[in-house]
C-alpha atoms as a PDB file:
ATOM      1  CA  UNK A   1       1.931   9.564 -26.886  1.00  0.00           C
ATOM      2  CA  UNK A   2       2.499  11.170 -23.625  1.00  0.00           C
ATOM      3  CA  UNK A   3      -0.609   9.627 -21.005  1.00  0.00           C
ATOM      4  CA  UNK A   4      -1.231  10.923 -17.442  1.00  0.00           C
ATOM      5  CA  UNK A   5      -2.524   8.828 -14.992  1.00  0.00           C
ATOM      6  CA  UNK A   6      -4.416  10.391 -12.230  1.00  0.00           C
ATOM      7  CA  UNK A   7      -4.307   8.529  -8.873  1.00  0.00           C
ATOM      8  CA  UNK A   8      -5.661  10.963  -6.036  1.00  0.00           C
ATOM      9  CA  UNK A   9      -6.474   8.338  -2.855  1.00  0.00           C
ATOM     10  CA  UNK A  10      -4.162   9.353   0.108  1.00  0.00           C
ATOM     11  CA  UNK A  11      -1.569   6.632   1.515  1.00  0.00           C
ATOM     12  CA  UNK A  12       1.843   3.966   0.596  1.00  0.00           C
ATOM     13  CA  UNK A  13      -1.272   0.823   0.394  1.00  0.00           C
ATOM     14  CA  UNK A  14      -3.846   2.628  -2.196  1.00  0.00           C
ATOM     15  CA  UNK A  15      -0.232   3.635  -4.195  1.00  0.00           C
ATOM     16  CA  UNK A  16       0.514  -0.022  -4.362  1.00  0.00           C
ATOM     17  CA  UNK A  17      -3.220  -1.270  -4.715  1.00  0.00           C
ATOM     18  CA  UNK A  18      -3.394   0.680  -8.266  1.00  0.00           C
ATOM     19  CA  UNK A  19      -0.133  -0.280  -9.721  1.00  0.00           C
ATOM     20  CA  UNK A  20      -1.350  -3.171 -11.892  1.00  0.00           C
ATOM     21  CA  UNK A  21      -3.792  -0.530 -13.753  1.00  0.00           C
ATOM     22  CA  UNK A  22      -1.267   1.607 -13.877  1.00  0.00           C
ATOM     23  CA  UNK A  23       1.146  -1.100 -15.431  1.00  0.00           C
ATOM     24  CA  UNK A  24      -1.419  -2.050 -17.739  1.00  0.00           C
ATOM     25  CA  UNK A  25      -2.333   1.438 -18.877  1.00  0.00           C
ATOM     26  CA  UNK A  26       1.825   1.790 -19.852  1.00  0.00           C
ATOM     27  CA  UNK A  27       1.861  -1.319 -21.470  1.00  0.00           C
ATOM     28  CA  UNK A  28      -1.019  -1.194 -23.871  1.00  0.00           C
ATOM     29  CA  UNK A  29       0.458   2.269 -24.894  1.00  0.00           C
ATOM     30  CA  UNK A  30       4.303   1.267 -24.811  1.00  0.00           C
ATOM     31  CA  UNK A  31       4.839   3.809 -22.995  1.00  0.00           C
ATOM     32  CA  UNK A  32       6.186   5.015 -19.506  1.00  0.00           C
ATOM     33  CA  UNK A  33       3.184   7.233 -17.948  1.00  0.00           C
ATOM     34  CA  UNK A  34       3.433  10.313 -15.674  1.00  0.00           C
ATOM     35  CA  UNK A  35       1.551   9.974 -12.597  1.00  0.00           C
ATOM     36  CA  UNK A  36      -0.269  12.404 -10.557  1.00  0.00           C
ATOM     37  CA  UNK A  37      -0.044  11.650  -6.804  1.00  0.00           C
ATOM     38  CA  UNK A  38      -0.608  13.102  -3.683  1.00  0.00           C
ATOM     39  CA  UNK A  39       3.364  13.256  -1.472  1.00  0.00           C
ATOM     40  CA  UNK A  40       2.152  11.261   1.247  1.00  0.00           C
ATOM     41  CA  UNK A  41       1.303   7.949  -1.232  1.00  0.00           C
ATOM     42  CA  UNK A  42       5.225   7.946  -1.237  1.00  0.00           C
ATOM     43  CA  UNK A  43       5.111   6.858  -4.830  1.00  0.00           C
ATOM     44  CA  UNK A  44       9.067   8.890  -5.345  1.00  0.00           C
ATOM     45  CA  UNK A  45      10.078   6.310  -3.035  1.00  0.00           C
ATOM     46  CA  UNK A  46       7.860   3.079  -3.638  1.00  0.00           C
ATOM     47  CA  UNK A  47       8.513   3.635  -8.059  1.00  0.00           C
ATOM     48  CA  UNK A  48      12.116   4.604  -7.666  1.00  0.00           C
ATOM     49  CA  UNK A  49      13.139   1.843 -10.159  1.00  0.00           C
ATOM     50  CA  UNK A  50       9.506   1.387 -12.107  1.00  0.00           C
ATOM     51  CA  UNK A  51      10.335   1.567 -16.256  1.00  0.00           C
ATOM     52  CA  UNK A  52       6.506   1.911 -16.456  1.00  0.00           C
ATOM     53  CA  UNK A  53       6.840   5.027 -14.660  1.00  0.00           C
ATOM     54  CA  UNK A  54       7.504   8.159 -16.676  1.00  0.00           C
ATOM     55  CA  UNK A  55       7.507  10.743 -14.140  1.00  0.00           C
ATOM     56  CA  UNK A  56       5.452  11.603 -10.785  1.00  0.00           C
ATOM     57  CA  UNK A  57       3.874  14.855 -10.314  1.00  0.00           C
ATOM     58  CA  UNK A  58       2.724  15.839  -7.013  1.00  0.00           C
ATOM     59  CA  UNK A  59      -0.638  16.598  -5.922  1.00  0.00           C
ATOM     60  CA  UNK A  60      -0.552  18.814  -3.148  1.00  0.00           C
ATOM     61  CA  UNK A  61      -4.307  18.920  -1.776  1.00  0.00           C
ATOM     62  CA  UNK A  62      -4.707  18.921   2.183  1.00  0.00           C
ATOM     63  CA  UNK A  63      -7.755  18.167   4.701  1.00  0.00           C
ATOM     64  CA  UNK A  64      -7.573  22.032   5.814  1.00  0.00           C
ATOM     65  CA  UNK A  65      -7.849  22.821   2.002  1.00  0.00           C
ATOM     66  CA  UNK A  66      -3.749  24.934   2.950  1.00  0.00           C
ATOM     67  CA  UNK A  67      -2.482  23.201  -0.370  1.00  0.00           C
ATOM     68  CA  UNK A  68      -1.080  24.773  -3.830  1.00  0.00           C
ATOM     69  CA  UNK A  69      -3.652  22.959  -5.510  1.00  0.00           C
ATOM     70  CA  UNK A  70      -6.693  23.628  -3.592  1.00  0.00           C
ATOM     71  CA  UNK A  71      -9.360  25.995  -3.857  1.00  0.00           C
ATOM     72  CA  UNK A  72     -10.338  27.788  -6.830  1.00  0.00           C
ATOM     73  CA  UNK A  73      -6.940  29.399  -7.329  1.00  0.00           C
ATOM     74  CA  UNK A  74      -5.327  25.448  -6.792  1.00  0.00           C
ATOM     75  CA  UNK A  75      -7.562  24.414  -9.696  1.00  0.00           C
ATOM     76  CA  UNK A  76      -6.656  26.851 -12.310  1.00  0.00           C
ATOM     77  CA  UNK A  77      -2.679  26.353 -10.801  1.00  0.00           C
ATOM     78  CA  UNK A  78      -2.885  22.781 -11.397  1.00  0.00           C
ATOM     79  CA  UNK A  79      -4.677  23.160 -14.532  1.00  0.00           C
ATOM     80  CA  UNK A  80      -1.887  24.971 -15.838  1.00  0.00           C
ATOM     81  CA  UNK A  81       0.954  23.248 -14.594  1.00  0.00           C
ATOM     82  CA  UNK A  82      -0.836  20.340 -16.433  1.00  0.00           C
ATOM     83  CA  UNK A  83      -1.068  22.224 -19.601  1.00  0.00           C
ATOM     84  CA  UNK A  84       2.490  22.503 -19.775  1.00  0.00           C
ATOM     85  CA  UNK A  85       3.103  18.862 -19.822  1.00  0.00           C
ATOM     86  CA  UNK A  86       1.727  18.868 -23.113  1.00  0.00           C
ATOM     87  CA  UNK A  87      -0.742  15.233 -22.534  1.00  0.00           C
ATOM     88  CA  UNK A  88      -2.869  13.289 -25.244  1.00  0.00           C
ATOM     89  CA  UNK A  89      -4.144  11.307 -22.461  1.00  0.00           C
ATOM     90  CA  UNK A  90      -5.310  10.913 -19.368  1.00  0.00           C
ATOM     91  CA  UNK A  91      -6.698   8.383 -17.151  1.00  0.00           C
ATOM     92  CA  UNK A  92      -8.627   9.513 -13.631  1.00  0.00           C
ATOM     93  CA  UNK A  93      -9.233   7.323 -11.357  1.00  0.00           C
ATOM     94  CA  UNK A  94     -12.028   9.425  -9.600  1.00  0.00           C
ATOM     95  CA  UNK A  95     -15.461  10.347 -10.231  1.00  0.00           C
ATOM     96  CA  UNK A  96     -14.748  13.318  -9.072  1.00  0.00           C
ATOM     97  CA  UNK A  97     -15.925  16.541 -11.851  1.00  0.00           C
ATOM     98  CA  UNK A  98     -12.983  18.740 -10.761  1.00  0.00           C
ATOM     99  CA  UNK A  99     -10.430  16.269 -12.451  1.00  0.00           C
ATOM    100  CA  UNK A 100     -12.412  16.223 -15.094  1.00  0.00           C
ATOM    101  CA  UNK A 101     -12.599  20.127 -15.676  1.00  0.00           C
ATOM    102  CA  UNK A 102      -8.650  20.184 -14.960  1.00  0.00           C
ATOM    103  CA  UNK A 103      -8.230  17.740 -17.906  1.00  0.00           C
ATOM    104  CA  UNK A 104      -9.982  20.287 -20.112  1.00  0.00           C
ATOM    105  CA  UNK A 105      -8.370  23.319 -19.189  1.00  0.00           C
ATOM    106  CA  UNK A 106      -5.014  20.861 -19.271  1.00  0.00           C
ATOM    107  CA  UNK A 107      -6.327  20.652 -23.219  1.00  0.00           C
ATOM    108  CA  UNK A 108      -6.127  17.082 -22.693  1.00  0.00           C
ATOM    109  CA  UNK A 109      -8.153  15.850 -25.815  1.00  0.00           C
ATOM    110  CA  UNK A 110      -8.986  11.877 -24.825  1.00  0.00           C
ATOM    111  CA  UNK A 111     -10.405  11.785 -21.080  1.00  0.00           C
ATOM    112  CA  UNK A 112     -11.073   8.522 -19.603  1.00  0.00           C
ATOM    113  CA  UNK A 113     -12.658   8.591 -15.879  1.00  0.00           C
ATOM    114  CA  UNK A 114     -14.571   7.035 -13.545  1.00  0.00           C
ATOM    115  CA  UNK A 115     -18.516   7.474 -13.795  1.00  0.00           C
ATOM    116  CA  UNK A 116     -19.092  10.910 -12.485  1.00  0.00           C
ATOM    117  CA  UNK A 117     -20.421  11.191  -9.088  1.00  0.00           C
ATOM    118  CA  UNK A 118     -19.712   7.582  -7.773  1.00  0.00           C
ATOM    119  CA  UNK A 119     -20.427   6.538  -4.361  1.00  0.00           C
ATOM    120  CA  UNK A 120     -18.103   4.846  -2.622  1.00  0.00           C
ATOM    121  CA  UNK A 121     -17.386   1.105  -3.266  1.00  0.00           C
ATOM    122  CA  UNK A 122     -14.880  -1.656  -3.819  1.00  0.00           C
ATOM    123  CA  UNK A 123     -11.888   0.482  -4.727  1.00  0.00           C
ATOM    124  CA  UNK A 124     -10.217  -2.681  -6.350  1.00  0.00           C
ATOM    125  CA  UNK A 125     -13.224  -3.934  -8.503  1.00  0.00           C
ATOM    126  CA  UNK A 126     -13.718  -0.214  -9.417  1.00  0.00           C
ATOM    127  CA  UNK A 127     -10.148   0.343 -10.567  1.00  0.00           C
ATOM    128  CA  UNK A 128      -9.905  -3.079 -12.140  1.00  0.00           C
ATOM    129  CA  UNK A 129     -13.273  -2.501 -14.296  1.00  0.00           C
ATOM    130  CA  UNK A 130     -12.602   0.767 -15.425  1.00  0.00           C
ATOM    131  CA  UNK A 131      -9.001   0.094 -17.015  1.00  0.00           C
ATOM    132  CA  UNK A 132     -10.737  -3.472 -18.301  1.00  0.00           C
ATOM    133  CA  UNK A 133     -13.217  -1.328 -19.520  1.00  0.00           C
ATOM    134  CA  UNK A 134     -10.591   1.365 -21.239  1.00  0.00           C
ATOM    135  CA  UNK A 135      -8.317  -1.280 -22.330  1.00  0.00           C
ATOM    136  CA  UNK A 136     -10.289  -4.082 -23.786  1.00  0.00           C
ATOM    137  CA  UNK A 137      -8.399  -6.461 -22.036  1.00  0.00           C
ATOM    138  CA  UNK A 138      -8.102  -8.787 -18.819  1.00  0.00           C
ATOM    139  CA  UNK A 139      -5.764  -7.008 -15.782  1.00  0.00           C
ATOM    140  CA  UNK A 140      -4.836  -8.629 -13.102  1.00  0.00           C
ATOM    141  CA  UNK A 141      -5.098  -7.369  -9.379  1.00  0.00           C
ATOM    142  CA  UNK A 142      -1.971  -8.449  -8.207  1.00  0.00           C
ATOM    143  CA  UNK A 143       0.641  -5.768  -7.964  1.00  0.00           C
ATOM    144  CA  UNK A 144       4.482  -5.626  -8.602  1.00  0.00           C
ATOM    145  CA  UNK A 145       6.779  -3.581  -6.661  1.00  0.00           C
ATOM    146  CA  UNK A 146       9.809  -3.184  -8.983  1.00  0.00           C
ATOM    147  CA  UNK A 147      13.476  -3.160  -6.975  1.00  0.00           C
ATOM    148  CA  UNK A 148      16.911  -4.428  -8.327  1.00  0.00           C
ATOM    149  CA  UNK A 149      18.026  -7.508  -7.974  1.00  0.00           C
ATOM    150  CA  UNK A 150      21.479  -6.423  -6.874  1.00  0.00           C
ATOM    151  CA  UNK A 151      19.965  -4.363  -3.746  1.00  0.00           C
ATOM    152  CA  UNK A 152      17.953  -7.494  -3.087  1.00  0.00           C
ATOM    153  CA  UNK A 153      20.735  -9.998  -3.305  1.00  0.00           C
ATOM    154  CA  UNK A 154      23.378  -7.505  -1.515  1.00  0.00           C
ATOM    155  CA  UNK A 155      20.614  -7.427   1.565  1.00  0.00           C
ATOM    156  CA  UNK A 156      20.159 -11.054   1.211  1.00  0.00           C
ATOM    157  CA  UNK A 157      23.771 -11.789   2.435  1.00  0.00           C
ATOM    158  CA  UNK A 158      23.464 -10.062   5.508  1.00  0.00           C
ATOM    159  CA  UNK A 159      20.506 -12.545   6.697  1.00  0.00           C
ATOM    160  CA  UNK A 160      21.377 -15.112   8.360  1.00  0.00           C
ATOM    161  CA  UNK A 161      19.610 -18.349   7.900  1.00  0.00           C
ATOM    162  CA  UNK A 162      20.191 -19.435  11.808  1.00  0.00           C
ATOM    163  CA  UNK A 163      16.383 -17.422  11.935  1.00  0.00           C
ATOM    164  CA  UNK A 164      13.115 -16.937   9.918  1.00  0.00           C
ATOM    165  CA  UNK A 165      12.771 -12.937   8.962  1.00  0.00           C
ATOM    166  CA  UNK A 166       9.360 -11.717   9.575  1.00  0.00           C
ATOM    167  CA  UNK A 167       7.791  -8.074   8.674  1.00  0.00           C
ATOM    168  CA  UNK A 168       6.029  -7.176  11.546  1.00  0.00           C
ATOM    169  CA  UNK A 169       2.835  -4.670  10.468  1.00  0.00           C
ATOM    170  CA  UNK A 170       2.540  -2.841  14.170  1.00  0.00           C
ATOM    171  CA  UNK A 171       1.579   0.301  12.837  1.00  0.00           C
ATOM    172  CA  UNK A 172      -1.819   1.401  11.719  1.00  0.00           C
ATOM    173  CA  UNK A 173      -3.825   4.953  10.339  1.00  0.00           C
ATOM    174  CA  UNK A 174      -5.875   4.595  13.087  1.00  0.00           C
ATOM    175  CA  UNK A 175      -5.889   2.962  16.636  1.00  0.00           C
ATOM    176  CA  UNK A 176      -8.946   0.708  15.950  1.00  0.00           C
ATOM    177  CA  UNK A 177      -7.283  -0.834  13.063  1.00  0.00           C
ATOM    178  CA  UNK A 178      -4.535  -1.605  15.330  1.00  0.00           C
ATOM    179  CA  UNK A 179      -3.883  -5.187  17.155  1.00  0.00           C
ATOM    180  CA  UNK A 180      -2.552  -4.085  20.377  1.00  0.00           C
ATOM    181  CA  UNK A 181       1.152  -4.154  20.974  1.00  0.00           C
ATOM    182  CA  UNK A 182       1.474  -6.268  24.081  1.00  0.00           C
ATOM    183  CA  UNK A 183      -0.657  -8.805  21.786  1.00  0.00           C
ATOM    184  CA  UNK A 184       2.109  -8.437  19.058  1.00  0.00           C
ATOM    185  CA  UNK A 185       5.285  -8.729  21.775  1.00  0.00           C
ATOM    186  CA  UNK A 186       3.679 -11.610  23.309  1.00  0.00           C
ATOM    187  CA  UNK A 187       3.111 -13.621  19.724  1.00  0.00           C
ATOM    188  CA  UNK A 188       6.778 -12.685  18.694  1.00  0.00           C
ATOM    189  CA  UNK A 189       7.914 -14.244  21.360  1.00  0.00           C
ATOM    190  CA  UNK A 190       6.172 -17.534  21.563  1.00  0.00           C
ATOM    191  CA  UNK A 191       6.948 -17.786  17.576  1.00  0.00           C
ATOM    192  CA  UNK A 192      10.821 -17.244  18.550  1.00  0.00           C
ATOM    193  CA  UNK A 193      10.562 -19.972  21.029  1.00  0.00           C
ATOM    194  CA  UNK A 194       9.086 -22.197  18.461  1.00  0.00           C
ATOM    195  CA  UNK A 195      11.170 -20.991  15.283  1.00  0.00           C
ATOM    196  CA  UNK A 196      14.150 -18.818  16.283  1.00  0.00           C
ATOM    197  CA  UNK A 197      13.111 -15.410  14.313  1.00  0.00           C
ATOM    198  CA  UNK A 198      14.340 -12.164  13.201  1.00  0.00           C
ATOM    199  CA  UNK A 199      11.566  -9.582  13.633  1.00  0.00           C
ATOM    200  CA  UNK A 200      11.456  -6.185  11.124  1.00  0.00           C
ATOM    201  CA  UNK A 201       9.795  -3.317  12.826  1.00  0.00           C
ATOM    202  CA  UNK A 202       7.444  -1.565  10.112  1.00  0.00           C
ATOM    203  CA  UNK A 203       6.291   1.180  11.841  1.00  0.00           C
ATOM    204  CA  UNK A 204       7.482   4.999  11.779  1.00  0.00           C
ATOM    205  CA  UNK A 205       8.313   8.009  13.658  1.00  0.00           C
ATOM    206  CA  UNK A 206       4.409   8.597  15.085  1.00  0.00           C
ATOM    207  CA  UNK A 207       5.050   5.109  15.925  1.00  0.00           C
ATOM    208  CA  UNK A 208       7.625   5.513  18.502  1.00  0.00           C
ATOM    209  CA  UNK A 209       5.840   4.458  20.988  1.00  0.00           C
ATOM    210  CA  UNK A 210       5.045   1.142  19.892  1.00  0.00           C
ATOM    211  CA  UNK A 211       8.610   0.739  18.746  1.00  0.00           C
ATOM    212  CA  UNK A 212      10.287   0.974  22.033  1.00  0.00           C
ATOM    213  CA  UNK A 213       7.321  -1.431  23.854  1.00  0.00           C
ATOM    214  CA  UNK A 214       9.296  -3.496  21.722  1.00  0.00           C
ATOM    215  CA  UNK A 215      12.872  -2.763  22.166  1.00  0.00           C
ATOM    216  CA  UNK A 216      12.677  -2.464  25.656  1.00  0.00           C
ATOM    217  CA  UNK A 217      11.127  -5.937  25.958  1.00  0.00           C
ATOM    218  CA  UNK A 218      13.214  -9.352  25.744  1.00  0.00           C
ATOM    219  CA  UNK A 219      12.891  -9.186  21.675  1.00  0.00           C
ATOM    220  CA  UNK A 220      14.900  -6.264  22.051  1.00  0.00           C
ATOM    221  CA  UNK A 221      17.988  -8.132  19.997  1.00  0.00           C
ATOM    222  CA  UNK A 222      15.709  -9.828  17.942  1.00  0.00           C
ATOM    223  CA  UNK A 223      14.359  -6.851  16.495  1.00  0.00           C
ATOM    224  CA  UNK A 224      14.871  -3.965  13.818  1.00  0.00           C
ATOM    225  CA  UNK A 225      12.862  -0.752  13.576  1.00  0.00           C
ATOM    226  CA  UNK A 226      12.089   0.618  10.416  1.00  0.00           C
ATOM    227  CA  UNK A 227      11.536   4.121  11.746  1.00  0.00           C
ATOM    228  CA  UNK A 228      14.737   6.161  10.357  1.00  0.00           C
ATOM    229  CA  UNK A 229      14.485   4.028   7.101  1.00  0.00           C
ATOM    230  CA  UNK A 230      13.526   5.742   4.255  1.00  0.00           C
ATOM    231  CA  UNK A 231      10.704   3.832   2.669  1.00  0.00           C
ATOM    232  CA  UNK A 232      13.227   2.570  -0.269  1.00  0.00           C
ATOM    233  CA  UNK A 233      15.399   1.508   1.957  1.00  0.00           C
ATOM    234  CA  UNK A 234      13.019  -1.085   3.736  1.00  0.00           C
ATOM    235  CA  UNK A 235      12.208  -2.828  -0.106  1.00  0.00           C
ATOM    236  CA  UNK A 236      14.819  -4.380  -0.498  1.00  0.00           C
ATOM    237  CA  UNK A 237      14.711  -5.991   3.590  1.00  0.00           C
ATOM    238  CA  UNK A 238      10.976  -6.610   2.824  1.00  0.00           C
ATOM    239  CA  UNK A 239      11.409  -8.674  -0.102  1.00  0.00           C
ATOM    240  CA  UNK A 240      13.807 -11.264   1.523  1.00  0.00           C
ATOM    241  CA  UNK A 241      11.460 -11.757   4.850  1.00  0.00           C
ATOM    242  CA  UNK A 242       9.530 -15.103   5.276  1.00  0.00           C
ATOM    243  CA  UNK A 243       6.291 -13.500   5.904  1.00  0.00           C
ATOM    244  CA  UNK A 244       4.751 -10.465   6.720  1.00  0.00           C
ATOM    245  CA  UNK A 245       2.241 -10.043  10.112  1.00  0.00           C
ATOM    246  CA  UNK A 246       0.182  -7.183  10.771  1.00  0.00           C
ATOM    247  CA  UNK A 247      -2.666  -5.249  10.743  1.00  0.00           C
ATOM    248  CA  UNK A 248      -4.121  -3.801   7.737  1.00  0.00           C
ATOM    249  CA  UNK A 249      -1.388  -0.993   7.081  1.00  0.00           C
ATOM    250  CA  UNK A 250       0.489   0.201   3.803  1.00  0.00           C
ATOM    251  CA  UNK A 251       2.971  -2.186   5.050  1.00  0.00           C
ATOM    252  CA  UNK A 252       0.914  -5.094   4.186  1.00  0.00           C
ATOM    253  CA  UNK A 253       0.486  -4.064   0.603  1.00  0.00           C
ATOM    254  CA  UNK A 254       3.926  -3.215   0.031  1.00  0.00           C
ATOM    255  CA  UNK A 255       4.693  -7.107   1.433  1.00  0.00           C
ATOM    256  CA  UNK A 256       2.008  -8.013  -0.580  1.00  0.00           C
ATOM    257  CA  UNK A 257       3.809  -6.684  -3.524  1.00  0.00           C
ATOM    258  CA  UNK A 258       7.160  -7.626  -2.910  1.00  0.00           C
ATOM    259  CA  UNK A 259       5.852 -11.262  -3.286  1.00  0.00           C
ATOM    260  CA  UNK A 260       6.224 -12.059   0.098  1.00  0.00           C
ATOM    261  CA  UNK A 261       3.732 -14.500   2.157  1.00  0.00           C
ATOM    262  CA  UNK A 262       1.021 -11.713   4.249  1.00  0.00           C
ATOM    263  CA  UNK A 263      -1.187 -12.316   7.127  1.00  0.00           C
ATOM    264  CA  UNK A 264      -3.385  -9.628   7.369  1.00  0.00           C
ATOM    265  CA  UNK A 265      -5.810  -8.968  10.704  1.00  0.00           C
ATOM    266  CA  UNK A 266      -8.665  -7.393   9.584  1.00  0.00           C
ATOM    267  CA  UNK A 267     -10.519  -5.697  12.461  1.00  0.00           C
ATOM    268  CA  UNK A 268     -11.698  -2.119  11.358  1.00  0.00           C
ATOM    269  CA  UNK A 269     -11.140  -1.770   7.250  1.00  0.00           C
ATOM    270  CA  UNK A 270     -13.095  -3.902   4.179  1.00  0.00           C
ATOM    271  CA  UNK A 271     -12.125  -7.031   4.101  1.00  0.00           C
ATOM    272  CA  UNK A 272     -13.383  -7.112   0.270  1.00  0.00           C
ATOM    273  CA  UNK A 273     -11.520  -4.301  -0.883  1.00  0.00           C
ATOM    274  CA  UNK A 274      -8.087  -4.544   1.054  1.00  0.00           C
ATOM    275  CA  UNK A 275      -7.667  -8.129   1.576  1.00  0.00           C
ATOM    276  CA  UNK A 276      -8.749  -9.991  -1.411  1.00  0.00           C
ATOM    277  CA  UNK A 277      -7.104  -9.025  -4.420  1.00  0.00           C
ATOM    278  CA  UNK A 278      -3.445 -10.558  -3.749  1.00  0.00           C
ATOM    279  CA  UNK A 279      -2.890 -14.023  -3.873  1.00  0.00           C
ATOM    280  CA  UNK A 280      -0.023 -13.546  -1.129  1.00  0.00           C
ATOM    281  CA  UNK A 281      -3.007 -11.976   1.410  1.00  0.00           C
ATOM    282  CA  UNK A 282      -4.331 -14.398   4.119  1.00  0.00           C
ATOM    283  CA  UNK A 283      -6.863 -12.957   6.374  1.00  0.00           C
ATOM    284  CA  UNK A 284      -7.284 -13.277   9.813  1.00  0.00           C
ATOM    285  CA  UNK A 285     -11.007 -11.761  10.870  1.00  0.00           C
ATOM    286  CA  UNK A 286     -12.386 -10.413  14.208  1.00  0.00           C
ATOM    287  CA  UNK A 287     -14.374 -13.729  15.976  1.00  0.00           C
ATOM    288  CA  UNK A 288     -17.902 -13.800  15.205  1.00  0.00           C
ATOM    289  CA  UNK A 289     -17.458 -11.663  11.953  1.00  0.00           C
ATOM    290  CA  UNK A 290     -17.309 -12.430   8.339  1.00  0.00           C
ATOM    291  CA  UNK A 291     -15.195 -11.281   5.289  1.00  0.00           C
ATOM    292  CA  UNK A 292     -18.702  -9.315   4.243  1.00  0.00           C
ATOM    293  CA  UNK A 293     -19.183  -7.881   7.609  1.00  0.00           C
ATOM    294  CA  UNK A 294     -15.749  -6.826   8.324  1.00  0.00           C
ATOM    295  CA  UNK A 295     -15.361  -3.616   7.065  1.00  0.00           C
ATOM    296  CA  UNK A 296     -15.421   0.256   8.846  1.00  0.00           C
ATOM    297  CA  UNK A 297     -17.141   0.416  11.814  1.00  0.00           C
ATOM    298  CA  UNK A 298     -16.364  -2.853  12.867  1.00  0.00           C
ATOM    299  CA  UNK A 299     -14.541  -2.207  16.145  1.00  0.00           C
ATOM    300  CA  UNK A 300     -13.178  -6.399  16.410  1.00  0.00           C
ATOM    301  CA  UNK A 301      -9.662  -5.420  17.611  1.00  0.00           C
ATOM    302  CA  UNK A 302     -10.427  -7.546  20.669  1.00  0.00           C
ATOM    303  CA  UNK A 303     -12.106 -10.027  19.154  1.00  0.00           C
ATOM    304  CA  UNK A 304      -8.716 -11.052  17.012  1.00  0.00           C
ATOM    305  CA  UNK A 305      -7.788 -14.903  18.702  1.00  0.00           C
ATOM    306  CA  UNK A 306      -4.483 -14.816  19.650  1.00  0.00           C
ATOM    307  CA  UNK A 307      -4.201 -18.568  19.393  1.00  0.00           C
ATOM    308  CA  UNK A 308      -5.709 -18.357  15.611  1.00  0.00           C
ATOM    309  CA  UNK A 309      -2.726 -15.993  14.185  1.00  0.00           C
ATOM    310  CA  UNK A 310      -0.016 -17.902  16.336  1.00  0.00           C
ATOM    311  CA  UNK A 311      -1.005 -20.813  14.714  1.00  0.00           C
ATOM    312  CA  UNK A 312      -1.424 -19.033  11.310  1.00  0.00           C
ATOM    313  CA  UNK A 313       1.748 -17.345  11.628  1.00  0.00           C
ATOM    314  CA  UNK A 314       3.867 -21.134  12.362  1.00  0.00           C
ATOM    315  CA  UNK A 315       1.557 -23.239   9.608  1.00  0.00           C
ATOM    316  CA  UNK A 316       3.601 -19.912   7.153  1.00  0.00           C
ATOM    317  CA  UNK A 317       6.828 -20.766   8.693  1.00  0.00           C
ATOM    318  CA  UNK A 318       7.034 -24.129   7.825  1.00  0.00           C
END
């Protein structure tokens, strides 16, 4: 049976969010799905070594509608290209009726999808009740990034164990869901006073800013930017830090995933939805606020205690 899973959220952390449904779609089939994705979820890079991945299509849709597979000539394009794949199956994780219609023209005979027409809500109890509900069967929300042991081991013996190794989650997809830098400088350095540290730079090219605040500070040969890494490239360095630290970023899920220990500030973005479904997550929330009242709109970056996520970060280290 050839089954096509449809996955059409933007971003690395909604890539990694849906992977267990994903991994429990392939293995109640026993077989290695095709996914459709948009480029930017970086699923070529993040499912390089995935057996539960078949193959991953690209859906190119943009915000200025400039994409091969929007508008009315995009629909029938992608409906086609679909076609050719030949599915029995197909899974869409959207409510949205255009999917749907692309399915049919696909001549995709079993269609399972979201409700049509759903509002907005917890994107983790959504996905997680839908492929229970598909499945007849219990799936967990905790996702698995898949990488080889040998790249893991070969990065392992270039850390030293002189320091702790720390993922450091600087960057953001918007400035109010990100602590500022001086606050991040200032916390690396009391934790490398306290417990000598190695300090992993997730951040990119927009990022460059942020990255050399931190270079040109006295960290500067304590730390390592990520931003002329290739995504794959930073799994392997990922999976053998001590913790991650950082705002709510695809850098925390991918931590998440590698099965390392994340603390996660939460000022700006659902504390429900992105920050309860791992057991490796620990929140840190804006003062005053609550897990239910921390979500969009929220506007706590000042209100994250820099005392709390010192302390946070040091009870992790030990």
């Amino acid at each position: 049976m050839k089954v096509l899973v449809i996955q059409p959220k933007i971003g690395m952390g909604d890539m990694v969010i849906y992977l267990p449904y994903i991994h429990a779609i392939s293995k109640k089939y026993q077989t290695a799905v095709s996914i459709l994705v948009k480029e930017n979820s970086r699923a070529n890079q993040l499912l390089a070594e995935d057996k539960h991945i078949k193959e991953i299509l690209i859906l190119d849709r943009t915000k200025n509608n400039s994409g091969t597979h929007d508008g009315l000539s995009g629909f029938f394009k992608l409906g086609k290209d679909l076609k050719l794949k030949k599915f029995d199956k197909v899974f869409i994780f959207n409510s949205s009726l255009r999917y749907l219609l692309i399915s049919k023209i696909a001549g995709i005979k079993s269609i399972s999808q979201y409700p049509l027409f759903r509002k907005k809500d917890n994107v983790v109890t959504s996905a997680k009740i839908f492929t229970e509900n598909e499945l007849g069967e219990i799936v967990s929300t905790q996702p698995e990034l898949i990488i080889s042991g040998d790249k893991v081991n070969k990065t392992k013996q270039r850390f030293s164990n002189e320091y702790k190794h720390i993922c450091l989650g600087i960057s953001a997809s918007g400035p109010t869901k990100r602590w500022d830098i001086k606050n991040f400088i200032k916390l690396c350095i009391n934790i490398n006073q306290r417990i000598p540290s190695k300090f992993y730079l997730a951040a990119g090219r927009n990022d460059k800013d942020l990255i050399d605040q931190f270079l040109n500070s006295e960290l500067s040969n304590n730390c390592i930017s990520f931003k002329d890494f290739k995504i794959s490239e930073t799994l392997p360095i990922i999976k053998n830090c001590d913790l991650y630290i950082g705002n709510d970023t695809g850098w925390l899920h991918i931590s998440s995933a590698l099965g390392v220990k994340s603390l996660a500030l939460f000022m700006d973005s659902p504390v429900q939805a992105y920050g309860k479904y791992s057991k490796n997550i620990e929140v840190i929330l804006p003062d005053g606020e609550t897990e239910e009242t921390t979500t969009h709109d929220t506007l706590g970056a000042d209100k994250i205690s820099f005392e709390k996520v010192f302390n946070e970060s040091i009870q992790l280290l030990s």
